[in-house]
Every structure is written in C-alpha cells, then in structure tokens.
Protein backbone atom coordinates (compact mmCIF):
# COMPACT_ATOMS: atom_id res chain seq x y z
CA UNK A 1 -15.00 13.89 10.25
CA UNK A 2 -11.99 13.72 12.30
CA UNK A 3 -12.13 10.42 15.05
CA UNK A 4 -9.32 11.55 18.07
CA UNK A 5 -7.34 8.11 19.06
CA UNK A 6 -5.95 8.86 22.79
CA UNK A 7 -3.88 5.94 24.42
CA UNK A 8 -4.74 2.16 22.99
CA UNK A 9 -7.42 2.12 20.52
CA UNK A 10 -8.63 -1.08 19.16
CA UNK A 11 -11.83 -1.63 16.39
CA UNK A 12 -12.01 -5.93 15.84
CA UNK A 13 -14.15 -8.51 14.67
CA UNK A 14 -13.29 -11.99 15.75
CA UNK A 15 -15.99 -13.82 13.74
CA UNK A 16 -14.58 -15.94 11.10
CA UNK A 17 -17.43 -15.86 8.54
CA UNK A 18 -18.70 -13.30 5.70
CA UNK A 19 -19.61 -11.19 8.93
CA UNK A 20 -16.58 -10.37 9.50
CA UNK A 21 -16.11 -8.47 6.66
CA UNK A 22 -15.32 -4.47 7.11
CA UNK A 23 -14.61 -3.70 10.38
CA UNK A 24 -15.09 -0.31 9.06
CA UNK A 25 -17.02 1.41 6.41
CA UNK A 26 -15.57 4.52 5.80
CA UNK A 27 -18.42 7.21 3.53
CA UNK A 28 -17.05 10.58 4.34
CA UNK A 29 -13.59 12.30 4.45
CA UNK A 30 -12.47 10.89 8.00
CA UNK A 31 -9.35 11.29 10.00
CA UNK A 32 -7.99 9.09 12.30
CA UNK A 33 -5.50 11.34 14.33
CA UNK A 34 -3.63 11.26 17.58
CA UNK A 35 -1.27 13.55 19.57
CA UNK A 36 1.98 11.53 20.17
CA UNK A 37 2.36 8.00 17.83
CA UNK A 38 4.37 6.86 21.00
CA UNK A 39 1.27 6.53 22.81
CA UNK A 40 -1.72 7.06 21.29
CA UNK A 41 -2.27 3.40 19.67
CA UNK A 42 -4.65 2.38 17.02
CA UNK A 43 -5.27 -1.75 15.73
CA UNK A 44 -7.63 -2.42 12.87
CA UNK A 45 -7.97 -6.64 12.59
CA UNK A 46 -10.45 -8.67 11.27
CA UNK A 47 -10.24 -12.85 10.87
CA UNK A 48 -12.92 -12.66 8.75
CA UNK A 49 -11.60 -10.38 5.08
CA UNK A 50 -11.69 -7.12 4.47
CA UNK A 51 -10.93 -4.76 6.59
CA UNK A 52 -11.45 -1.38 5.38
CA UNK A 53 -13.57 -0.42 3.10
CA UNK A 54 -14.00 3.29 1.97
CA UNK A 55 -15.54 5.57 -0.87
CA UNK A 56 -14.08 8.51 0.17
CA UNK A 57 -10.89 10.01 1.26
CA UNK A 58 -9.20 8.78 4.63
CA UNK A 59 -6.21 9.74 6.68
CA UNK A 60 -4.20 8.21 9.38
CA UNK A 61 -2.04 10.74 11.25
CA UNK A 62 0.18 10.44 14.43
CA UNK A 63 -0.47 7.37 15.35
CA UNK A 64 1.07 3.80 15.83
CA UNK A 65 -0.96 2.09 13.62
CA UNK A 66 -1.64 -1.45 12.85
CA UNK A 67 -4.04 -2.74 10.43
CA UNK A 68 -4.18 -7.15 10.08
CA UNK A 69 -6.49 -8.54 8.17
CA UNK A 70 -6.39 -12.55 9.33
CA UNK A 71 -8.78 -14.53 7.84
CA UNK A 72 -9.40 -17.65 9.60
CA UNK A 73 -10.15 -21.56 7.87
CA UNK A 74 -12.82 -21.38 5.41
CA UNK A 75 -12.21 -17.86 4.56
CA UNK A 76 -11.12 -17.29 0.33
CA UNK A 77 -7.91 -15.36 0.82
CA UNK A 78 -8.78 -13.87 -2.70
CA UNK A 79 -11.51 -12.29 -0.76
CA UNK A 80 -9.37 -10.96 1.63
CA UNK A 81 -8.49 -7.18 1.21
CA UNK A 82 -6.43 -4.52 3.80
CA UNK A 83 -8.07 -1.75 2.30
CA UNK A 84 -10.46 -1.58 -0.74
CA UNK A 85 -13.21 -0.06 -2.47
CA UNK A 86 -15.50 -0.64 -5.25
CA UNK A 87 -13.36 -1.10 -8.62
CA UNK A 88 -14.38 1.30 -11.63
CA UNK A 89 -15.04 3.94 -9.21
CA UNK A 90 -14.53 7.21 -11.50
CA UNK A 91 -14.06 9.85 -8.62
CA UNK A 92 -10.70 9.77 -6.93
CA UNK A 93 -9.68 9.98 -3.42
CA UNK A 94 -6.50 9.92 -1.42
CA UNK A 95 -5.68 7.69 1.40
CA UNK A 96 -2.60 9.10 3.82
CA UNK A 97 -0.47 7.67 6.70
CA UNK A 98 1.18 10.77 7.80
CA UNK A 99 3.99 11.23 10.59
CA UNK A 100 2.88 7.33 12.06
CA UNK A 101 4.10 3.91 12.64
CA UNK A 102 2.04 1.57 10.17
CA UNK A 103 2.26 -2.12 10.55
CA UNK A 104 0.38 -3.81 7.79
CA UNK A 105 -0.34 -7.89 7.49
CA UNK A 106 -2.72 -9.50 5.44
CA UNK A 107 -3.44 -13.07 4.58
CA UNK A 108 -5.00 -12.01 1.36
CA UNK A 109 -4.20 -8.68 -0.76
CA UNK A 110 -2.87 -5.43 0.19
CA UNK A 111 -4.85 -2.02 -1.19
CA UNK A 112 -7.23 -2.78 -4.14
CA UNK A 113 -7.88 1.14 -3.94
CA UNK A 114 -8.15 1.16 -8.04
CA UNK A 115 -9.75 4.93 -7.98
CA UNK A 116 -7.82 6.06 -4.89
CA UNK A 117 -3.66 7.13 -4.58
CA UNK A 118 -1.90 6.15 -1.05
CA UNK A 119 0.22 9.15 0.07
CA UNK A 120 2.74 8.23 2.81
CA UNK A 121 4.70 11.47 4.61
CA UNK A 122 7.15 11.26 7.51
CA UNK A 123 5.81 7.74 8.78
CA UNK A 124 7.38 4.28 8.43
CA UNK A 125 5.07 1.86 6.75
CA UNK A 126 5.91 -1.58 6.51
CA UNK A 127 3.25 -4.30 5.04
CA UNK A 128 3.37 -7.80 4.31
CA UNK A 129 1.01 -9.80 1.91
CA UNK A 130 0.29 -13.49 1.20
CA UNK A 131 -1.41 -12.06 -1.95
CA UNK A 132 -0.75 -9.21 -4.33
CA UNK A 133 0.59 -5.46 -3.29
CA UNK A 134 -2.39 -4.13 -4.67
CA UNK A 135 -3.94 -1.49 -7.26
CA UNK A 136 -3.53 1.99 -7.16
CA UNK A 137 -4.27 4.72 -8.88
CA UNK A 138 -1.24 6.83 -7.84
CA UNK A 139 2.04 5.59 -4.81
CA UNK A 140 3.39 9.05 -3.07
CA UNK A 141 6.25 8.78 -0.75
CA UNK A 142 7.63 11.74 0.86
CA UNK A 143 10.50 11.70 3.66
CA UNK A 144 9.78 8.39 5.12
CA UNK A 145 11.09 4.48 5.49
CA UNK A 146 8.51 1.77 3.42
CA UNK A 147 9.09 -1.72 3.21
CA UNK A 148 5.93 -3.78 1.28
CA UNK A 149 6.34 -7.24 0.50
CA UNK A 150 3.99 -9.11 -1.48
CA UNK A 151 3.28 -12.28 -3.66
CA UNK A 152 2.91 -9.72 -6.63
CA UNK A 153 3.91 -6.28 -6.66
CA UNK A 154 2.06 -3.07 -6.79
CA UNK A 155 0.45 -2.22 -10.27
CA UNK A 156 -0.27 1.98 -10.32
CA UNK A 157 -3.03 3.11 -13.04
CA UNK A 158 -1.60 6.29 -12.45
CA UNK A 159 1.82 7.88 -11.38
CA UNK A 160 4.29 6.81 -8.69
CA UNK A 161 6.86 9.64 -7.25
CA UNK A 162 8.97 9.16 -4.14
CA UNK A 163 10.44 12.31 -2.71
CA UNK A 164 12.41 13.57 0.48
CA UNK A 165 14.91 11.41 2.77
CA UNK A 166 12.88 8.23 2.03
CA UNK A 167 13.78 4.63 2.25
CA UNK A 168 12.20 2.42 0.11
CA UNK A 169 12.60 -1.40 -0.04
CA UNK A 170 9.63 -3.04 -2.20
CA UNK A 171 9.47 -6.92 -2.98
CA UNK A 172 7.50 -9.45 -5.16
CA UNK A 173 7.94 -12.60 -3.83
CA UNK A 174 6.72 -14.30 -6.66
CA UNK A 175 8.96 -12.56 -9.26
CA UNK A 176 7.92 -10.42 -12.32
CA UNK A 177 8.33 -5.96 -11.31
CA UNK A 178 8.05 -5.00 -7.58
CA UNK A 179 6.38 -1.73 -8.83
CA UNK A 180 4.15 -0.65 -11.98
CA UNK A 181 2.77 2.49 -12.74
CA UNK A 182 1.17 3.10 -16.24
CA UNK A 183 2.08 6.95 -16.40
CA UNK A 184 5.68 7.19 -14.56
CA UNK A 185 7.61 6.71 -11.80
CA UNK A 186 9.73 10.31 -10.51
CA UNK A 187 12.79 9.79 -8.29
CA UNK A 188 14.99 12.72 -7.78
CA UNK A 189 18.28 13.52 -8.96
CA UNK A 190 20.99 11.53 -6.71
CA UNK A 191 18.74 8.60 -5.22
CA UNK A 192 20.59 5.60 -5.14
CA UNK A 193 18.35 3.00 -6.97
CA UNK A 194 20.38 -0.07 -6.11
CA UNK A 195 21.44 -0.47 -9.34
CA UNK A 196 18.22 -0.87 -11.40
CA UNK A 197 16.98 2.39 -13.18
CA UNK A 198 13.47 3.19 -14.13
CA UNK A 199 12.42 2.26 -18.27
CA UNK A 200 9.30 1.87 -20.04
CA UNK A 201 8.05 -1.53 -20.76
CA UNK A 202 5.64 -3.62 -22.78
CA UNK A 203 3.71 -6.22 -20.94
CA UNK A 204 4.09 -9.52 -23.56
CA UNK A 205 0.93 -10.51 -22.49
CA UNK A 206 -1.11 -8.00 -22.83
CA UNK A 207 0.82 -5.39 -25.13
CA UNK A 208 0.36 -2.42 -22.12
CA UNK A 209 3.08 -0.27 -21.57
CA UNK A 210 4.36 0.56 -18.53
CA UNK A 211 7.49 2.11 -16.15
CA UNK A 212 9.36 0.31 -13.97
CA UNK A 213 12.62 -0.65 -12.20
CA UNK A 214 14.54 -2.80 -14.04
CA UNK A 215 17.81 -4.43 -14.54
CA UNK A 216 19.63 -5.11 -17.91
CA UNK A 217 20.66 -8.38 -18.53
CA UNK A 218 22.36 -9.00 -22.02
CA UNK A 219 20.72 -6.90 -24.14
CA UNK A 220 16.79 -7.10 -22.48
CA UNK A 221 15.69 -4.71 -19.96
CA UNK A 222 14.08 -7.34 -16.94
CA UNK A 223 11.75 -5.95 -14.46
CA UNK A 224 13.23 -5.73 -10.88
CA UNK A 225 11.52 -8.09 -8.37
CA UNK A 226 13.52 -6.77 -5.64
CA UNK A 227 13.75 -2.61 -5.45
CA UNK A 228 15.94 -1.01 -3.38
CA UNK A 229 15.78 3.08 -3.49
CA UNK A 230 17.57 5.15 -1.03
CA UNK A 231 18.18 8.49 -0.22
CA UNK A 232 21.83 9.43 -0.65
C-alpha cells in the first residue's frame, strides 16, 4: 500500500493516557512517499508512547519527516517506543528512510524492531533518545549523514554495514559501545573511523560475543561510547 504525502501532513494523538498509544498500526507493506522532501511534509507525534507500531515492512521516501514520541506526566517512559513491534517475531521485515529528512525524538526508546533491519539511503537521519537506541536485527547505511544519540546504544542481533559517502556520528550517553551487532559490522576500505577500529568482544556479563568500535587502552580493547565514521 503506498499512502502519497503532498504539502504538510500531520497524523497526532494529544491524549496523554494508554490511548495514546500507536498513532499508527502498520499490517501490510506500506509506503509513505512524497514528490519533493522540500515540501511535501510528514509529523508522526504522540504524548501518549508508542508511536509506530508495525508487523510488516514500511518505507519512508522523499519526505521531511519527523516522528516524536512525547509522553506526557504519568506516562512509563520504559513504555515509550518510536517504532516497535512484537519481540520474538520470527519473520523479518525491513524498515527504510530513503532520500528524506528524518527528525527523530523520543522520551522513551528508539526502534525495538528485534525481527526487523532499518535501512537508511541518501537521507539524513538524526534521532535523539532519553532511553536506549534500540534493537535491531540488522543497521544499513548507504550514502547518507546519521547522527543517533541515546542513553544506551544500539544492540544489532544481526549485521551492521555502512556504505557510500555516509556520515555517521553515533553516541551512548550513558557509556558502555555506541553500536553492537552480534554477526559484524562492514565499513569499507578508507573510512576514517575516528580512531577506534571495529574487534570482537565478550560481554563480561553475559559471556556473548559481539563486534564493535573500540579503542585500546593499555593492553584491553574498550568499547567506544562515542563513534565517529566518515567518508574520506
């Protein structure tokens, strides 16, 4: 299902109570597409929690999009989600932002999309997050400028590859890696990654392995809080 966006779009729920919760419910493959993302507008808020939730594959494209999930007093900002979906989900789906503007704030968590991989082509994303980055189960970035910023950083149960004349600037806030992904992370051949470089790590906690960006200090390898990767 493809929804055209012409001009300023807007879909909001103002309520500040469990009825707020998914300003939309997405159950097909839908597109959300416009002609020009200098003027064809689309803002996705809610004060109430979630804001998206879907169970099957969605895609932003052309558009200046903004996406804010509030949550107002009384609201549990661990119940607060930008996008999600139900966890354990076995069939896998792709969310994309292609060739738009994507403005991203949430009071709670970012994507908790654990069966589902965000691709992002020739768009600047930039989200911010009281809470955690989110779950994943695979991070694409081809030829464009993200900055995400988050409490905790994203965790990927799959792969992460960044490609193309991208910019990348990803933060944890509250320390420990800016970026996990449990199979790999693929950077080409002349990035600059701001010093760090990618290795394989064990999680003390929980004995997992995973890759990462990470800085050597002494003789330990430390996961990068702040990552920095730029196209030469």
């Amino acid at each position: 299902m493809t929804v055209n966006i012409e001009g300023n779009c807007a879909f909001e729920i103002t309520l500040s109570s469990d009825e707020a919760q998914n300003v939309m419910r997405i159950e097909r493959p839908t597109k959300f597409a416009g002609t020009d993302k200098t003027k064809d507008s689309l803002r996705i808020c809610t004060s109430g929690g979630r804001v998206i939730y879907t169970s099957n594959s969605l895609t932003f494209d052309t558009l200046d999009l903004a996406i804010d999930a509030v949550g107002n007093e009384g609201i549990d900002k661990g119940s607060i989600y930008v996008l999600s979906t139900d966890m354990g989900e076995e069939e896998q789906h792709i969310c994309r932002f292609m060739n738009s503007n994507v403005d991203i704030t949430s009071k709670g968590h970012g994507f908790m999309l654990g069966s589902f991989g965000i691709e992002i082509q020739n768009s600047v994303l930039g989200m911010n997050c009281d809470g955690s980055a989110g779950v994943l189960i695979g991070f694409t970035v081809d030829a464009s400028d993200v900055t995400i910023a988050a409490q905790k950083g994203l965790w990927i149960n799959g792969d992460a590859a960044f490609s193309g004349a991208s910019q990348i600037k990803l933060t944890a806030v509250d320390g420990g890696a800016a970026i996990s992904a449990a199979k790999g992370i693929t950077v080409p051949e002349g990035y600059d990654l701001g010093g760090a470089s990618i290795q394989l790590l064990t999680d003390s906690l929980t004995d997992e392995k995973y890759y990462t960006f990470a800085n050597k200090i002494g003789n330990d390898w430390i996961p990068a809080a702040n990552v920095e990767i730029k196209c030469p």
